[in-house]
C-alpha atoms as a PDB file:
ATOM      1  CA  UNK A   1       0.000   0.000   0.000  1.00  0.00           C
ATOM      2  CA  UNK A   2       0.645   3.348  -0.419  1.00  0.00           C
ATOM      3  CA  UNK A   3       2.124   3.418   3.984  1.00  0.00           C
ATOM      4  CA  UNK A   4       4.264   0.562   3.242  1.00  0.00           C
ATOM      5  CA  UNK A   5       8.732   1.781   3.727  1.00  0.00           C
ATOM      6  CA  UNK A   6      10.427   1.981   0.810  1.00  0.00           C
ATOM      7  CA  UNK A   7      11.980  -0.130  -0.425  1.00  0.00           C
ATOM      8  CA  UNK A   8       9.521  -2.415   0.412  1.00  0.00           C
ATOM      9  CA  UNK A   9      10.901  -5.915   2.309  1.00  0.00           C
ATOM     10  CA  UNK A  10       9.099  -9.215   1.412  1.00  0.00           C
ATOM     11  CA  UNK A  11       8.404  -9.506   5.628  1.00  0.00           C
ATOM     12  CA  UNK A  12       5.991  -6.025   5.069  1.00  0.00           C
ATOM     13  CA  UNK A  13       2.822  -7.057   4.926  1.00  0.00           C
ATOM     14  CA  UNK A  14       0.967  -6.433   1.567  1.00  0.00           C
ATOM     15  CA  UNK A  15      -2.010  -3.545   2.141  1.00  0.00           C
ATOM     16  CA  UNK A  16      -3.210  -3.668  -1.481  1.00  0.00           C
ATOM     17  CA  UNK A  17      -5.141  -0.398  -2.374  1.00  0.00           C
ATOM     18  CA  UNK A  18      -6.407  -1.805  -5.657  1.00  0.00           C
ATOM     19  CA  UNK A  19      -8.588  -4.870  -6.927  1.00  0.00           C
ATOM     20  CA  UNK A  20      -5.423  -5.980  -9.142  1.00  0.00           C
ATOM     21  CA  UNK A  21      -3.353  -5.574  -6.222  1.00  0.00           C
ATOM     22  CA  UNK A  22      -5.886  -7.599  -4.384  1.00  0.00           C
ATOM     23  CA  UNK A  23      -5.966 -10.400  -6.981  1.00  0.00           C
ATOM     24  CA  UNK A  24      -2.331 -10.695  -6.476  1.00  0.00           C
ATOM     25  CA  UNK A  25      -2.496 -11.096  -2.728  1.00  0.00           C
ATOM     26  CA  UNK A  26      -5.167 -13.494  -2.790  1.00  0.00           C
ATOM     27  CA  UNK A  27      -3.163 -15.575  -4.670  1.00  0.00           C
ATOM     28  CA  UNK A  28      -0.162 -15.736  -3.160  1.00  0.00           C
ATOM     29  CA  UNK A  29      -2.478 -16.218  -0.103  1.00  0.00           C
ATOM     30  CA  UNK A  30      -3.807 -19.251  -1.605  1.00  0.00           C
ATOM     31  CA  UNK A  31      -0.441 -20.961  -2.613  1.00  0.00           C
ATOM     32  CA  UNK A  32       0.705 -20.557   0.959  1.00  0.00           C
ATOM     33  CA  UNK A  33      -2.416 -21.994   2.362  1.00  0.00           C
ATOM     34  CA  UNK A  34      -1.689 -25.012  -0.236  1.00  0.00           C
ATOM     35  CA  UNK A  35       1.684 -25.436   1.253  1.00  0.00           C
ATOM     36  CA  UNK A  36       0.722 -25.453   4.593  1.00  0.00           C
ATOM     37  CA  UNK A  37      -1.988 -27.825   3.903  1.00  0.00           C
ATOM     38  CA  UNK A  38       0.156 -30.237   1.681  1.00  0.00           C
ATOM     39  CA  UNK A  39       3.672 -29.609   3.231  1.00  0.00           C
ATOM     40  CA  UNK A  40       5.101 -28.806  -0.647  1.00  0.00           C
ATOM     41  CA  UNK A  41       7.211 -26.442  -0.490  1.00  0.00           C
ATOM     42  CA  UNK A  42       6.579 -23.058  -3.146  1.00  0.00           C
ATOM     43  CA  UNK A  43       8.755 -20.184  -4.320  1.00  0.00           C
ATOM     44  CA  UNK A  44       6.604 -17.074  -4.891  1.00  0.00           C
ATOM     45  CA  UNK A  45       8.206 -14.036  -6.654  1.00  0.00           C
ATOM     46  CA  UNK A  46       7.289 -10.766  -6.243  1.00  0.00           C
ATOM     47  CA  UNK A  47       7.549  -8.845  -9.657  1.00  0.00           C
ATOM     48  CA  UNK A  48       8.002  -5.384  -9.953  1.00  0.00           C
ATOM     49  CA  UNK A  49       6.979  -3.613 -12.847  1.00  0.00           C
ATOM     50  CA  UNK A  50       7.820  -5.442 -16.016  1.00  0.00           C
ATOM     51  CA  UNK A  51       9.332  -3.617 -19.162  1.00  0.00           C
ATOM     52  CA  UNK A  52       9.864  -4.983 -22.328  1.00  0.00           C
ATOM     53  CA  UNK A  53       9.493  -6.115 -26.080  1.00  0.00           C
ATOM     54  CA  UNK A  54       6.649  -7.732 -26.815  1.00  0.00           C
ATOM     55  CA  UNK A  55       4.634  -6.103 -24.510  1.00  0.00           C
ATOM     56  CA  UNK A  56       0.430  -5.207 -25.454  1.00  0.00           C
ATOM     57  CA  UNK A  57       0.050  -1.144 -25.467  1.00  0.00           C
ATOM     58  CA  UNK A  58      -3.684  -2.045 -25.009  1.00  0.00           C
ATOM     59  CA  UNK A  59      -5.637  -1.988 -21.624  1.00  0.00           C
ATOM     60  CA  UNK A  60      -4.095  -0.555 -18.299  1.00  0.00           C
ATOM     61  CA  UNK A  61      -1.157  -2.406 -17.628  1.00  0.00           C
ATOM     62  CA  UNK A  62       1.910  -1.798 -19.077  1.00  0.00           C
ATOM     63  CA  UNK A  63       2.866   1.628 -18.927  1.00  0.00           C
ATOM     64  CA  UNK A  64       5.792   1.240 -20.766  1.00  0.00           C
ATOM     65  CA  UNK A  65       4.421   0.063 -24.274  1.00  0.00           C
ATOM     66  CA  UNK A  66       1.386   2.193 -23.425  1.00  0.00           C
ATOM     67  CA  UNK A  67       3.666   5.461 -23.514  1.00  0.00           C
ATOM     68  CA  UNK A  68       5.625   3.754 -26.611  1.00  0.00           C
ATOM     69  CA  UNK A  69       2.420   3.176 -28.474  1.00  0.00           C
ATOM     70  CA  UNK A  70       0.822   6.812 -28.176  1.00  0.00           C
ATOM     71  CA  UNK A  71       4.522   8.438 -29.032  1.00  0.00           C
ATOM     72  CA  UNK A  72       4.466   6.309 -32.107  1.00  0.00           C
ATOM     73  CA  UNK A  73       1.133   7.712 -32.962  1.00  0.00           C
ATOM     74  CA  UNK A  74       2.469  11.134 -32.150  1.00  0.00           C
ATOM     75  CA  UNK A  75      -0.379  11.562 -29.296  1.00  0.00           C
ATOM     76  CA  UNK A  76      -0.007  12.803 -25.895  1.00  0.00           C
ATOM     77  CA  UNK A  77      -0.617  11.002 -23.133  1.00  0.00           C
ATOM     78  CA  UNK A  78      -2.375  11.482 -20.217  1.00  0.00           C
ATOM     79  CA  UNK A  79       0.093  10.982 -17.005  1.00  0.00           C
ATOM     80  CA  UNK A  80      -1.349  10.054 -13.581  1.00  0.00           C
ATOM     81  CA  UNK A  81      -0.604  11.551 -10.054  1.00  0.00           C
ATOM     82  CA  UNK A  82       0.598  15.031 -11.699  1.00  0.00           C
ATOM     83  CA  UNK A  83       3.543  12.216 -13.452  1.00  0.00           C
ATOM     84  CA  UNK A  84       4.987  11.936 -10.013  1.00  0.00           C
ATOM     85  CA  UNK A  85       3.049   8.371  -9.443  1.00  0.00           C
ATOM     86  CA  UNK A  86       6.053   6.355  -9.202  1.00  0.00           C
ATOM     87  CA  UNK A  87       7.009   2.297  -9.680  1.00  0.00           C
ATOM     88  CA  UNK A  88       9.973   0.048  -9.670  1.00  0.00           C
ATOM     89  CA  UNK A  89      10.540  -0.929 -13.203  1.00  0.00           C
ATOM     90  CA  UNK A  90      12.696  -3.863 -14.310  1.00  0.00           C
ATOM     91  CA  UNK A  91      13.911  -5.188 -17.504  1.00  0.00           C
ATOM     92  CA  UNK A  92      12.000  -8.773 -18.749  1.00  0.00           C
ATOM     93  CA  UNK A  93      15.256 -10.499 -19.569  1.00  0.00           C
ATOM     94  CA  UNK A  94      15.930 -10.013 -15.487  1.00  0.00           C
ATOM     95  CA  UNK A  95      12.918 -11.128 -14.615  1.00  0.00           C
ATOM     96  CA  UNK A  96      13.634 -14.524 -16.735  1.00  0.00           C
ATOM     97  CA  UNK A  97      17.299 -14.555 -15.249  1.00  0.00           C
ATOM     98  CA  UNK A  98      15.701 -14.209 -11.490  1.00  0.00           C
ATOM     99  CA  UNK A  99      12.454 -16.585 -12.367  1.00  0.00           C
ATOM    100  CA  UNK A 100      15.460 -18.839 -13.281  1.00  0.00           C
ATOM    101  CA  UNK A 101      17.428 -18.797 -10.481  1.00  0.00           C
ATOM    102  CA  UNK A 102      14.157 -19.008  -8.061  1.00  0.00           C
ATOM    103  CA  UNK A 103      13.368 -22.158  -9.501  1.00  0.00           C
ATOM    104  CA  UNK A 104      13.213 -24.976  -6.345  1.00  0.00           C
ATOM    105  CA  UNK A 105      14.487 -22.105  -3.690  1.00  0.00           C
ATOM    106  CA  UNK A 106      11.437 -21.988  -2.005  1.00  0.00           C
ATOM    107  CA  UNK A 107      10.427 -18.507   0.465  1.00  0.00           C
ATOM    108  CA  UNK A 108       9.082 -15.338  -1.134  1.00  0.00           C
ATOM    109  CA  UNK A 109      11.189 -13.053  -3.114  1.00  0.00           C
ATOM    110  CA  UNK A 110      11.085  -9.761  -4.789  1.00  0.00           C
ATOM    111  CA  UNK A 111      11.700  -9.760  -8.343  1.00  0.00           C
ATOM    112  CA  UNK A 112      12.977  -5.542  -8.571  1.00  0.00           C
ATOM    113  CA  UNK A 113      15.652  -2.853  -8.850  1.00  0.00           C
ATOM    114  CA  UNK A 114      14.755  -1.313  -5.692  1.00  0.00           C
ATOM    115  CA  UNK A 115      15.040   2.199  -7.571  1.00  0.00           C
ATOM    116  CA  UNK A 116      12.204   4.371  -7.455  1.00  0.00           C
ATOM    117  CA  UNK A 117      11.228   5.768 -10.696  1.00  0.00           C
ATOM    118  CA  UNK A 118       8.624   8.517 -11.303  1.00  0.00           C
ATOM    119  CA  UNK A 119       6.296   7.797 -14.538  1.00  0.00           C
ATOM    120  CA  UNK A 120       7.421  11.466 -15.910  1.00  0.00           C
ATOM    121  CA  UNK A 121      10.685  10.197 -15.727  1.00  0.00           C
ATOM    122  CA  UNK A 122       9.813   7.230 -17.470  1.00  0.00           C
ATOM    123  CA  UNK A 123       7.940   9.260 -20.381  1.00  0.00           C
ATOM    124  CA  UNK A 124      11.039  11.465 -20.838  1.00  0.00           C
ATOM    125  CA  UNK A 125      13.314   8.399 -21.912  1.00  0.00           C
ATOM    126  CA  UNK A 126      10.343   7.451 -23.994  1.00  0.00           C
ATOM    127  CA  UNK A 127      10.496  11.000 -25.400  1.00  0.00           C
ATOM    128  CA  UNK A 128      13.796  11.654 -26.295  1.00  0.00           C
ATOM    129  CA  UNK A 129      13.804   7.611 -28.167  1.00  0.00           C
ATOM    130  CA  UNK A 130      11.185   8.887 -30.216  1.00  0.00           C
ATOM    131  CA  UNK A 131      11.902  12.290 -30.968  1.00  0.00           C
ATOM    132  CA  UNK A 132       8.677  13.432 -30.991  1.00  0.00           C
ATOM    133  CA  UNK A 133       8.447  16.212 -28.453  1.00  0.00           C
ATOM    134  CA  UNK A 134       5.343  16.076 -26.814  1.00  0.00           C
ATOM    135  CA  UNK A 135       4.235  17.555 -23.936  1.00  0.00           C
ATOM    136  CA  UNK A 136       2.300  15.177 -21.356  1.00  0.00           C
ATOM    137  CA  UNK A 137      -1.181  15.716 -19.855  1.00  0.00           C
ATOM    138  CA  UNK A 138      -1.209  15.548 -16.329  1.00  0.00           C
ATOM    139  CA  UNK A 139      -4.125  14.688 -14.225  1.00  0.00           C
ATOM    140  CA  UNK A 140      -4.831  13.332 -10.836  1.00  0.00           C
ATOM    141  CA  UNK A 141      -4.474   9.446  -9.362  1.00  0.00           C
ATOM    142  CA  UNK A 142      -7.509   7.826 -10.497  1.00  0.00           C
ATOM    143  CA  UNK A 143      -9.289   5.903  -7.881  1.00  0.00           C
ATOM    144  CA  UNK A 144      -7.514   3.006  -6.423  1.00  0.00           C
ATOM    145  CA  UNK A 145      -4.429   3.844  -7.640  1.00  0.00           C
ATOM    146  CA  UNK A 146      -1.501   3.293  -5.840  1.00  0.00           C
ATOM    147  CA  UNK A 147       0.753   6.055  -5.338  1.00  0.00           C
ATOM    148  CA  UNK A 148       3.942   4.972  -4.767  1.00  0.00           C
ATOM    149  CA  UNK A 149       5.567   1.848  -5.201  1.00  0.00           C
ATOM    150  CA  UNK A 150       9.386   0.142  -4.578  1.00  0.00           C
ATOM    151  CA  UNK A 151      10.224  -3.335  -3.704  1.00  0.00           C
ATOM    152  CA  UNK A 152      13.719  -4.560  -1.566  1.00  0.00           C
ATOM    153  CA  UNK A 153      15.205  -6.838  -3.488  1.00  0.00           C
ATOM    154  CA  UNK A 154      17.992  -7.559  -0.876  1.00  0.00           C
ATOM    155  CA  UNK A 155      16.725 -11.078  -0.141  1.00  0.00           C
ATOM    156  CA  UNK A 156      16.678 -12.252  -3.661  1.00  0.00           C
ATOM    157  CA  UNK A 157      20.102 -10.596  -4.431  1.00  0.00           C
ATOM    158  CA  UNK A 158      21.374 -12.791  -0.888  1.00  0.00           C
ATOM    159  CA  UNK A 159      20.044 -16.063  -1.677  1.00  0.00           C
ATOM    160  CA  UNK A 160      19.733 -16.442  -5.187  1.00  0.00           C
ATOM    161  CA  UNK A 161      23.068 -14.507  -5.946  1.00  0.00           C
ATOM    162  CA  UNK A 162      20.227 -12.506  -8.705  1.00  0.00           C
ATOM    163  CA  UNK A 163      20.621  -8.707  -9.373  1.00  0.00           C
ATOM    164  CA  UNK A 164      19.231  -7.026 -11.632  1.00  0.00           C
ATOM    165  CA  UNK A 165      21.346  -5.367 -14.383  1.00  0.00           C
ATOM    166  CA  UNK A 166      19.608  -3.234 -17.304  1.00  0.00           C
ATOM    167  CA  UNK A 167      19.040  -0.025 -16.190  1.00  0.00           C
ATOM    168  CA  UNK A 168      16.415   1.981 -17.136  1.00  0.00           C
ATOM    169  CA  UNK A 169      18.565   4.403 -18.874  1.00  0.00           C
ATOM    170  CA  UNK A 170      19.745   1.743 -21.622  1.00  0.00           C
ATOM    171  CA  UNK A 171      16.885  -0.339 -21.150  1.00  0.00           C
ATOM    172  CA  UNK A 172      14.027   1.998 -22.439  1.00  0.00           C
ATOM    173  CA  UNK A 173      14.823   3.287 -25.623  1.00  0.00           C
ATOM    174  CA  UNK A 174      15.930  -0.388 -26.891  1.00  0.00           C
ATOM    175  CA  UNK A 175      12.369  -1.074 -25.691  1.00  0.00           C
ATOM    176  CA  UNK A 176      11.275   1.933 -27.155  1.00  0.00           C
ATOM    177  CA  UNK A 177      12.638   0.852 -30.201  1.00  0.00           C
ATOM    178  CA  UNK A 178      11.389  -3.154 -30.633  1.00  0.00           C
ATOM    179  CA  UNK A 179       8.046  -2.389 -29.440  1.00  0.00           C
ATOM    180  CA  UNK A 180       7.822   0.655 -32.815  1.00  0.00           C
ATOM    181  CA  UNK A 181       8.729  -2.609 -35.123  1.00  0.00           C
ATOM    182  CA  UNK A 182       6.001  -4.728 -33.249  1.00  0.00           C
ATOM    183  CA  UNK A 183       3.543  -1.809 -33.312  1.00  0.00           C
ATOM    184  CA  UNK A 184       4.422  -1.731 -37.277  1.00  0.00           C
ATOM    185  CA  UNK A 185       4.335  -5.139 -38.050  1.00  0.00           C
ATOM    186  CA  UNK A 186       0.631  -5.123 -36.362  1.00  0.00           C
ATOM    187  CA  UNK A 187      -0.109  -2.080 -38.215  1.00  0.00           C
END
């Protein structure tokens, strides 16, 4: 939730302010009440925001190709929370390397940079990848949005020797740019 420290430890408990974030509980909820019930023993991994190619610029989710998709079009987007709304992004070909590693480990781990990253800060790499200049719409949180959001990922990086290493900075425009040839191929 939107109370919870930053960066947030796997030991906090999760106060989701949103259905989706609900969803997620509940089911991480429910595999631990299987394990308990069956003695098997589970890995669940957190994930953070998810970035990368391949990634559906339609719906809610997915800021990232959402962003990529209206630049491409040359429209502005609306930004949430003023653009200060912020997340912990990471790279998919981290999440694979982590999902890997988590594999049989068993516990709960967070699958995350632990850098906070503001979504304004996320449209300006966007920007300057496309070139095209636009100025943003702000607007208010809608409701049920969480406001802020960072996960520790201290545990994961201690017991499945698993950092993350694209960062944002080199990350988004290569996004930027396989998600244009996606968004043309489709087109």
């Amino acid at each position: 939730g939107n109370e919870a420290p930053r960066p947030t430890p796997e030991s906090h408990p999760p106060a989701p302010v949103s259905p989706y974030g609900a969803s997620k509980w509940a089911a991480e909820a429910y595999v631990q009440t299987w394990a308990n019930a069956t003695g098997l023993r589970h890995t669940v991994c957190r994930l953070a925001n998810v970035y990368g190619p391949r990634q559906s610029p339609h719906g809610e989710a997915g800021v990232v190709s959402i962003l990529s998709h209206m630049l491409w079009h040359g429209r502005p987007p609306t930004l949430y929370g003023q653009g200060r709304a912020s997340r912990d992004y990471i790279h998919v070909s981290d999440v694979a390397l982590a999902l890997e590693r988590a594999r049989g480990a068993g516990g709960v781990f967070n699958v995350s940079t632990g850098r906070e990253t503001e979504v304004i800060e996320i449209y300006e790499l966007l920007s300057r990848a496309s070139g095209a200049g636009l100025e943003p719409r702000l607007a208010p949180l809608r409701p049920g949005e969480l406001e802020r959001s960072c996960m520790d990922p201290g545990h994961a990086h201690r017991t499945l020797r698993w950092r993350a290493k694209i960062a944002l900075e080199a990350g988004l425009p290569e996004t930027y740019r396989e998600l244009v040839a996606q968004f043309s191929r489709e087109s």
